[in-house]
Protein backbone atom coordinates (compact mmCIF):
# COMPACT_ATOMS: atom_id res chain seq x y z
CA UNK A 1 -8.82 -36.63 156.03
CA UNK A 2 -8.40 -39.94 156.99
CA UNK A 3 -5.06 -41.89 157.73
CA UNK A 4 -3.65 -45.74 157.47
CA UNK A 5 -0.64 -47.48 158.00
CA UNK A 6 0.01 -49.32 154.99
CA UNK A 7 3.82 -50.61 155.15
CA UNK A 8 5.58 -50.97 157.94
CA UNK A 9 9.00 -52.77 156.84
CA UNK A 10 11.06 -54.89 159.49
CA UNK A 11 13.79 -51.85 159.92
CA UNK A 12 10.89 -49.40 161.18
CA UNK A 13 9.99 -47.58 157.84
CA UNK A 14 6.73 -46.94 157.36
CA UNK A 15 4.42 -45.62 154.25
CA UNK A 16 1.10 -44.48 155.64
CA UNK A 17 -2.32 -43.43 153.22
CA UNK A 18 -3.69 -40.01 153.80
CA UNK A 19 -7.12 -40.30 152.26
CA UNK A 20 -8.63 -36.91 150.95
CA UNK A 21 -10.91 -35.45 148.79
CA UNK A 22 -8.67 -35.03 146.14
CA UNK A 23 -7.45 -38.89 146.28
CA UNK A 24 -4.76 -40.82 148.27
CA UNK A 25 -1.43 -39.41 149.14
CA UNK A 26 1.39 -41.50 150.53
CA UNK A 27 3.99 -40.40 152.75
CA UNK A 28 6.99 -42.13 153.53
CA UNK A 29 8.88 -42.00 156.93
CA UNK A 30 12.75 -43.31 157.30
CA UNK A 31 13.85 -42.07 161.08
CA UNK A 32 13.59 -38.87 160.69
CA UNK A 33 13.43 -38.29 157.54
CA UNK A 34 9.50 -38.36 155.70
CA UNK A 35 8.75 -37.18 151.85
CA UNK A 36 5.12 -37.40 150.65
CA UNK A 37 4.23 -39.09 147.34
CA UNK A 38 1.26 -39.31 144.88
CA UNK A 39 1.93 -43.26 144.68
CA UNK A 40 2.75 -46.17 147.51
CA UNK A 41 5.16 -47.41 144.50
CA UNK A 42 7.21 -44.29 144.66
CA UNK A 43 7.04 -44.07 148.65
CA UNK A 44 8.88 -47.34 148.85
CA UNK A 45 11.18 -47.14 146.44
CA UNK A 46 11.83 -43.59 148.36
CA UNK A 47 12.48 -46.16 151.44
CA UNK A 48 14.62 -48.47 149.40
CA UNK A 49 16.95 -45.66 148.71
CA UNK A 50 17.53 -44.15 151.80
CA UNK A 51 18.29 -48.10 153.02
CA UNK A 52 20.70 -48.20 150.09
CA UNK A 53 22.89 -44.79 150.89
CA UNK A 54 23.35 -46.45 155.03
């Protein structure tokens, strides 16, 4: 599995690409808090929520 760095937004978020055999998978890291997604659209609106409830 292979790994990149795909967003990293000016508060510190960042959305990185785990590529595998079965495709990509995002996962999406706020502080402490990560979730991983099937889609980089869905990982950042992930981060755009957890900016919205602070």
């Amino acid at each position: 599995m292979t790994t990149a760095v795909v967003v990293t937004t000016r508060d510190g978020d960042t959305v990185r690409m785990f590529q595998g055999v079965d495709g990509p998978l995002y996962r999406a890291c706020n502080g402490n808090r990560c979730v991983n997604c099937c889609d980089l659209v869905i990982a950042l609106e992930h981060l755009k929520v957890w900016r919205q409830k602070l």
